[in-house]
N, C-alpha and C. Protein backbone atom coordinates (compact mmCIF):
# COMPACT_ATOMS: atom_id res chain seq x y z
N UNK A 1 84.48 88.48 138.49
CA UNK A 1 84.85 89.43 137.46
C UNK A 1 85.16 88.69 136.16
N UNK A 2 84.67 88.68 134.93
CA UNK A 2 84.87 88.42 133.71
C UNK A 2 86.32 89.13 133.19
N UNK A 3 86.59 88.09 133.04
CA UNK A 3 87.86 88.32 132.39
C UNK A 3 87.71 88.76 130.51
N UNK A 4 88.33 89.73 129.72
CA UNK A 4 88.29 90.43 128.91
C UNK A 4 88.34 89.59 127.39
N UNK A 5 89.59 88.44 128.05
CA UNK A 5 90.25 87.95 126.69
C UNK A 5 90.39 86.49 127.41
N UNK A 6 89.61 85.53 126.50
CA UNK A 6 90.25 83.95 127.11
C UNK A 6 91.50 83.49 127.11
N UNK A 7 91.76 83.24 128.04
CA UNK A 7 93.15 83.15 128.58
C UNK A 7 93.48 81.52 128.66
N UNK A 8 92.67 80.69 128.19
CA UNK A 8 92.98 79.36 128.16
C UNK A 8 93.70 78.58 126.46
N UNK A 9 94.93 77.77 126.83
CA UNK A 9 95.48 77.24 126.36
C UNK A 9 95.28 77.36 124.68
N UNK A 10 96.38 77.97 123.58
CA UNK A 10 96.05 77.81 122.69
C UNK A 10 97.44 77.49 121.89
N UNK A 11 98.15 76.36 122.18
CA UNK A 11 99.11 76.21 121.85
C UNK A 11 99.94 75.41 120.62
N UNK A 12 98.82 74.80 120.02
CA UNK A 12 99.10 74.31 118.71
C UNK A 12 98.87 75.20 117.77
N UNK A 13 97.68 76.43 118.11
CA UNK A 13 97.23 77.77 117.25
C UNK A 13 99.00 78.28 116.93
N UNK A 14 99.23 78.74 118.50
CA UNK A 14 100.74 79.27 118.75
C UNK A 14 101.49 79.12 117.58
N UNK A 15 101.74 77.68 117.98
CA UNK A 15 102.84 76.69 116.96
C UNK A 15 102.46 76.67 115.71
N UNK A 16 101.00 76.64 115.33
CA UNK A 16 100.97 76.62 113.82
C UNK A 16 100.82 77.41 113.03
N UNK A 17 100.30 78.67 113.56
CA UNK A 17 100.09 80.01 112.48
C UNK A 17 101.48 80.51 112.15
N UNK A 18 102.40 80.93 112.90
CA UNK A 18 104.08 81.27 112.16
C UNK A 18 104.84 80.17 111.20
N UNK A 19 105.01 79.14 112.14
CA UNK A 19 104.45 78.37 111.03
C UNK A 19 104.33 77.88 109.62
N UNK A 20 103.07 77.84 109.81
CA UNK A 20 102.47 78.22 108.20
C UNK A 20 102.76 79.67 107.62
N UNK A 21 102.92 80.17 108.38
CA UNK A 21 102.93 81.62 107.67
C UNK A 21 104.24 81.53 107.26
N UNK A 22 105.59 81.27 107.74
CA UNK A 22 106.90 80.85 107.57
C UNK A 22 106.75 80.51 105.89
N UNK A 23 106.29 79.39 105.70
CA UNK A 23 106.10 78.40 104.57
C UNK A 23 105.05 79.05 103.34
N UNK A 24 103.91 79.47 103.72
CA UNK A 24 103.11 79.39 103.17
C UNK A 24 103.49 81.01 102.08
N UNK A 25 103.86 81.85 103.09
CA UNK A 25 103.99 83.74 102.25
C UNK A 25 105.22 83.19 101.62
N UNK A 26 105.70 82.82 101.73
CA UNK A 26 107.05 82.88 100.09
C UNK A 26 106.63 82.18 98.98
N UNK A 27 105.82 80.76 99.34
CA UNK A 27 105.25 80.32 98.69
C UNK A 27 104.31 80.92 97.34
N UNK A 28 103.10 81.66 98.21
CA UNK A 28 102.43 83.19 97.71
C UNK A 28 103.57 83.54 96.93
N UNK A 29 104.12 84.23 97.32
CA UNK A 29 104.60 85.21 96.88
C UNK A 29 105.29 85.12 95.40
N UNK A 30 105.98 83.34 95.67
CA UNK A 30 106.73 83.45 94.49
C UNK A 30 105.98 83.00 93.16
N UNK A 31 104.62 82.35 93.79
CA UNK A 31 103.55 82.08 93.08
C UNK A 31 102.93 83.12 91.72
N UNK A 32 102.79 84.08 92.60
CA UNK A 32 102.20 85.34 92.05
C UNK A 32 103.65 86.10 90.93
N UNK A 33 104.47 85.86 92.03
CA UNK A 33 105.85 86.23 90.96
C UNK A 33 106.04 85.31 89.35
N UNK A 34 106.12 84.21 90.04
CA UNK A 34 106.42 83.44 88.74
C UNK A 34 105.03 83.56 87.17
N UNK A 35 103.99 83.73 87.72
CA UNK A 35 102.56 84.12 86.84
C UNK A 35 102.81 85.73 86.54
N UNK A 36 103.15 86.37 86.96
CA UNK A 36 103.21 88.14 86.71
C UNK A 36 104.69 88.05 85.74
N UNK A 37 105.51 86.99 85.97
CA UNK A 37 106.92 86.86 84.58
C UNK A 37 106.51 86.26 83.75
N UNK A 38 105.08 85.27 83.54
CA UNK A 38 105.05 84.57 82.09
C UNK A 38 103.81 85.32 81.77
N UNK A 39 103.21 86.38 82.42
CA UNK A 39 101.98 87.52 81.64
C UNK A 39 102.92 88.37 81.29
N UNK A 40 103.51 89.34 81.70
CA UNK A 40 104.23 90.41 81.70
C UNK A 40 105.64 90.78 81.76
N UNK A 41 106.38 90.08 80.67
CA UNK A 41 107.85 89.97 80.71
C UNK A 41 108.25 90.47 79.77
N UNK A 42 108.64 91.99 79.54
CA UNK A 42 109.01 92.59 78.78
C UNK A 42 109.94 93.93 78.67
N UNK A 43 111.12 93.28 79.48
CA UNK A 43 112.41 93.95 79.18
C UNK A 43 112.29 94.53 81.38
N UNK A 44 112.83 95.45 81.55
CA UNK A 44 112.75 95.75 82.98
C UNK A 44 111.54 95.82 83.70
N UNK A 45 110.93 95.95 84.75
CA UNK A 45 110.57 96.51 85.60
C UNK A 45 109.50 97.63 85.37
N UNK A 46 108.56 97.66 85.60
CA UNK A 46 108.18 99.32 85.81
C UNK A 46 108.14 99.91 86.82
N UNK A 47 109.03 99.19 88.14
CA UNK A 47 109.37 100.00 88.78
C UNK A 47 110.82 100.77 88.95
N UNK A 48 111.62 100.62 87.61
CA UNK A 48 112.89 100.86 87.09
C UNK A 48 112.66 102.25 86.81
N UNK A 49 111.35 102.26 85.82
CA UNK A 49 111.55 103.67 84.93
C UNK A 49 112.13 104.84 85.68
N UNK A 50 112.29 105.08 86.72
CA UNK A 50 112.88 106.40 86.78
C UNK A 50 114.26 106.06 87.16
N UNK A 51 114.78 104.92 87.35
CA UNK A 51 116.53 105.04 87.32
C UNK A 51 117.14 104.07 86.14
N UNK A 52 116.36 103.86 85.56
CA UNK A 52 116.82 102.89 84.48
C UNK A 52 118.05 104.13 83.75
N UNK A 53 118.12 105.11 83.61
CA UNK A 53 119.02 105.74 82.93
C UNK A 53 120.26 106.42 84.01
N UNK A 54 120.48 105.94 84.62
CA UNK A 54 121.75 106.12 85.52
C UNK A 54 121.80 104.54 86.17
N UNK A 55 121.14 103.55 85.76
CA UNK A 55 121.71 102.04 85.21
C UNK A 55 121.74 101.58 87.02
N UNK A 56 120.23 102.35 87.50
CA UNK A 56 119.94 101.32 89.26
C UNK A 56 119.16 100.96 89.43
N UNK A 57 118.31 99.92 88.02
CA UNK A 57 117.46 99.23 88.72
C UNK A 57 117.60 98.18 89.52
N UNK A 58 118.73 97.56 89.48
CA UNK A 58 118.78 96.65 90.65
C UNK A 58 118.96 96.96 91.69
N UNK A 59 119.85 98.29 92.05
CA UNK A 59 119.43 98.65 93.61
C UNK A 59 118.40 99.35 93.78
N UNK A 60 117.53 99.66 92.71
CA UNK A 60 116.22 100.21 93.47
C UNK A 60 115.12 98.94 93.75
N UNK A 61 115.49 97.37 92.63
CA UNK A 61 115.05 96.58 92.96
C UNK A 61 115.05 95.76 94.13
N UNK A 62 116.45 95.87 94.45
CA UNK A 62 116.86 94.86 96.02
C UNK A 62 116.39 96.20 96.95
N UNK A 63 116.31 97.46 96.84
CA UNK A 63 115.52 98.44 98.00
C UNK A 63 113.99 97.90 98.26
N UNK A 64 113.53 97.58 97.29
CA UNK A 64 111.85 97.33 97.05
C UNK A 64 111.70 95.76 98.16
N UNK A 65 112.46 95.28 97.67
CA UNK A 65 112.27 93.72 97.80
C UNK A 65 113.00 93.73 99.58
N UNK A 66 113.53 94.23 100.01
CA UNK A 66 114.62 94.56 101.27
C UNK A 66 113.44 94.97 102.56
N UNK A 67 112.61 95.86 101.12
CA UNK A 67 111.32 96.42 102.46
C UNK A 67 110.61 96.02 102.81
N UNK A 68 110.17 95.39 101.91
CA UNK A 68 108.87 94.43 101.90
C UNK A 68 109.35 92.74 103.01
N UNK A 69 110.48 92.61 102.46
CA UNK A 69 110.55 91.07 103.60
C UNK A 69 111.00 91.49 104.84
N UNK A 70 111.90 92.90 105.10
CA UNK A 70 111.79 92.96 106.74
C UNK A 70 110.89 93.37 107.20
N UNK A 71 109.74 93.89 106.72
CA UNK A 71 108.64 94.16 107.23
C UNK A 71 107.85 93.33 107.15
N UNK A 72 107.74 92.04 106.68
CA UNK A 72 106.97 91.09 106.71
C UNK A 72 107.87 89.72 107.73
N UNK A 73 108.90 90.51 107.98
CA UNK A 73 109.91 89.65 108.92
C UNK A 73 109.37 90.24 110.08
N UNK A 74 109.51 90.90 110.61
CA UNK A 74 108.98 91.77 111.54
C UNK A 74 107.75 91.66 111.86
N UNK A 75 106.65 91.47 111.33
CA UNK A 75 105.11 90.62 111.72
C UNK A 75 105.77 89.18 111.75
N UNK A 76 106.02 88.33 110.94
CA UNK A 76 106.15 87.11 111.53
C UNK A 76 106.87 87.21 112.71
N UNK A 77 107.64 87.57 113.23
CA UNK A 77 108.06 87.92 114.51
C UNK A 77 107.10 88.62 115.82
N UNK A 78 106.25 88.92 115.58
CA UNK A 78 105.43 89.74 116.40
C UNK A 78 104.53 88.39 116.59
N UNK A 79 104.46 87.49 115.35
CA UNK A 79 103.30 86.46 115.54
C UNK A 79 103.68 85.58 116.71
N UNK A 80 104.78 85.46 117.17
CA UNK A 80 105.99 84.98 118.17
C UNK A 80 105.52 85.38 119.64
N UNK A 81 105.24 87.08 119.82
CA UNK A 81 105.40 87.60 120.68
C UNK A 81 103.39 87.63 121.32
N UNK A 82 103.13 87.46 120.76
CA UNK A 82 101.49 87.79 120.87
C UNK A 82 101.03 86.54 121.95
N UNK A 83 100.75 86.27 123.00
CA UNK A 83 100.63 85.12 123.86
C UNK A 83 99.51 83.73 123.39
N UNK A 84 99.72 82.74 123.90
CA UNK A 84 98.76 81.69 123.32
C UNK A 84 97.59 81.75 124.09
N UNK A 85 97.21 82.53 123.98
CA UNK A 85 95.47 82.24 124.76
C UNK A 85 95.07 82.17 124.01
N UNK A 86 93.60 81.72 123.86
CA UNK A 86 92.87 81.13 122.81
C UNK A 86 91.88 82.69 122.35
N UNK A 87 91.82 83.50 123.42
CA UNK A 87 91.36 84.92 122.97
C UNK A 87 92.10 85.50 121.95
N UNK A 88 93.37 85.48 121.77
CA UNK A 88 93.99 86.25 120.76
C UNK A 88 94.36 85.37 119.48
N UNK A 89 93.41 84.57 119.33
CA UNK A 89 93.92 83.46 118.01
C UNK A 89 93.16 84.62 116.62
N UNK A 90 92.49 85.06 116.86
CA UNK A 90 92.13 86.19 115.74
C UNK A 90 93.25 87.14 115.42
N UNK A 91 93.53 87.40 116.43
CA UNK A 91 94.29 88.80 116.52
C UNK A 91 96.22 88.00 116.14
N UNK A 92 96.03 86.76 115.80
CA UNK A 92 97.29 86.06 115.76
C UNK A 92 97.22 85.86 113.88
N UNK A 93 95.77 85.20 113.70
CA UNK A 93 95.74 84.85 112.16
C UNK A 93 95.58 86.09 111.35
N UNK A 94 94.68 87.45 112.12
CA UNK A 94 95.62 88.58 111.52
C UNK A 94 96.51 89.42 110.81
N UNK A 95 97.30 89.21 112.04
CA UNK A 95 98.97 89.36 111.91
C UNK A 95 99.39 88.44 110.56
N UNK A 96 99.48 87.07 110.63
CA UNK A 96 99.50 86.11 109.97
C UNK A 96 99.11 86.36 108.62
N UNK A 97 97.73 87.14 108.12
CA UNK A 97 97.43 87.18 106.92
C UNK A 97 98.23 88.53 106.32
N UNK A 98 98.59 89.47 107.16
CA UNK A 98 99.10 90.88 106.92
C UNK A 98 100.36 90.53 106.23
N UNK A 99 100.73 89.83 107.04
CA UNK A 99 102.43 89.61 106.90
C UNK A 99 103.09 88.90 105.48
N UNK A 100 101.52 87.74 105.38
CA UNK A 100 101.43 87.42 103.54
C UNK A 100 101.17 87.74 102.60
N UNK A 101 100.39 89.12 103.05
CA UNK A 101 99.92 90.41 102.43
C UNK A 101 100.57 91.02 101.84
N UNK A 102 101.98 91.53 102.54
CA UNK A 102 102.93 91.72 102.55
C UNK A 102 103.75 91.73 101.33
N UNK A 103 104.37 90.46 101.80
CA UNK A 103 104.97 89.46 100.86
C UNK A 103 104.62 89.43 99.21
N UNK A 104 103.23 89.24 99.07
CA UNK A 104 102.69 89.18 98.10
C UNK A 104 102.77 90.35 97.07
N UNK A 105 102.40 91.26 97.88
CA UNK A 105 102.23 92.32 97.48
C UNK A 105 103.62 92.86 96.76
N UNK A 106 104.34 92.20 96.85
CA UNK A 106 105.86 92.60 96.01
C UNK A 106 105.96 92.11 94.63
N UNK A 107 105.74 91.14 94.22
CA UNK A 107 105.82 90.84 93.10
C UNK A 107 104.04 92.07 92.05
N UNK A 108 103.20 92.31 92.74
CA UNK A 108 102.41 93.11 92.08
C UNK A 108 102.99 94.44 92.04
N UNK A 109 103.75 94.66 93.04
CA UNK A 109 104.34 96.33 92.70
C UNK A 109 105.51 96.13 91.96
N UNK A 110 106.03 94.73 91.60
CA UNK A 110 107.55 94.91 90.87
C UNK A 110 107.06 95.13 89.29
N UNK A 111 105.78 94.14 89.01
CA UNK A 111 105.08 94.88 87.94
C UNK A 111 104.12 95.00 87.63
N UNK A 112 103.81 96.29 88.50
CA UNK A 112 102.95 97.40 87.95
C UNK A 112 101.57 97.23 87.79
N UNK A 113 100.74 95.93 88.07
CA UNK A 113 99.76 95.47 87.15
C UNK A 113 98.63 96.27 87.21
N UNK A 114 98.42 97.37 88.43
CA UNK A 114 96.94 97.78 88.86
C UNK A 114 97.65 99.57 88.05
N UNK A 115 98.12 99.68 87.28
CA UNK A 115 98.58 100.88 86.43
C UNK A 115 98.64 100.97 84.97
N UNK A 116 98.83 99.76 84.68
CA UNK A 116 98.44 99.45 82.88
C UNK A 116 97.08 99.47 82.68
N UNK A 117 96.91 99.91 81.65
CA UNK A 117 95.70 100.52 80.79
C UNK A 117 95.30 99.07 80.30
């Protein structure tokens, strides 16, 4: 009987995709952050505008930023749980790219860029 998913040894994959992913998505992330503050630095947020006048953009900012890393905490964690066979090394780098996806994806929604004219 053929077995579905290779089930042989993939244990440096294991060890190195979280990993890198550990290191590598903040990296991203703050990458893209620090280039989106020296294009586009001009006074708050546009994701402020609707509480900027009852004076919460920072807790709607630490809400934004709160969601995005436990949910990208939460895949790197799953990258943990997913077994080392060498069948699921796709289904591991995946996870892995989602989770930097993630990450990334915060500093483009803090501003705005795919909404300016």
């Amino acid at each position: 009987m053929k077995r579905l998913v290779d089930r042989h040894r993939d244990l440096a994959g294991w060890l190195v995709t979280p990993l890198l992913t550990l290191v590598a998505a903040p990296v991203l992330a703050c990458f893209v952050g620090v280039v989106g503050n020296l294009v586009d630095h001009n006074g708050p947020p546009p994701l402020c505008e609707e509480t900027i006048a009852e004076n919460l953009c920072e807790e709607t900012t630490l809400g934004v930023v709160g969601v995005h890393v436990v949910i990208s905490a939460v895949m790197w964690l799953l990258l943990w749980v997913i077994p080392w066979w060498r069948g699921l090394r796709k289904a591991r780098v995946l996870l892995a790219v989602a989770a930097t996806v993630v990450l990334v994806v915060l500093p483009v929604r803090m501003f705005n860029w795919f909404s300016q004219t």
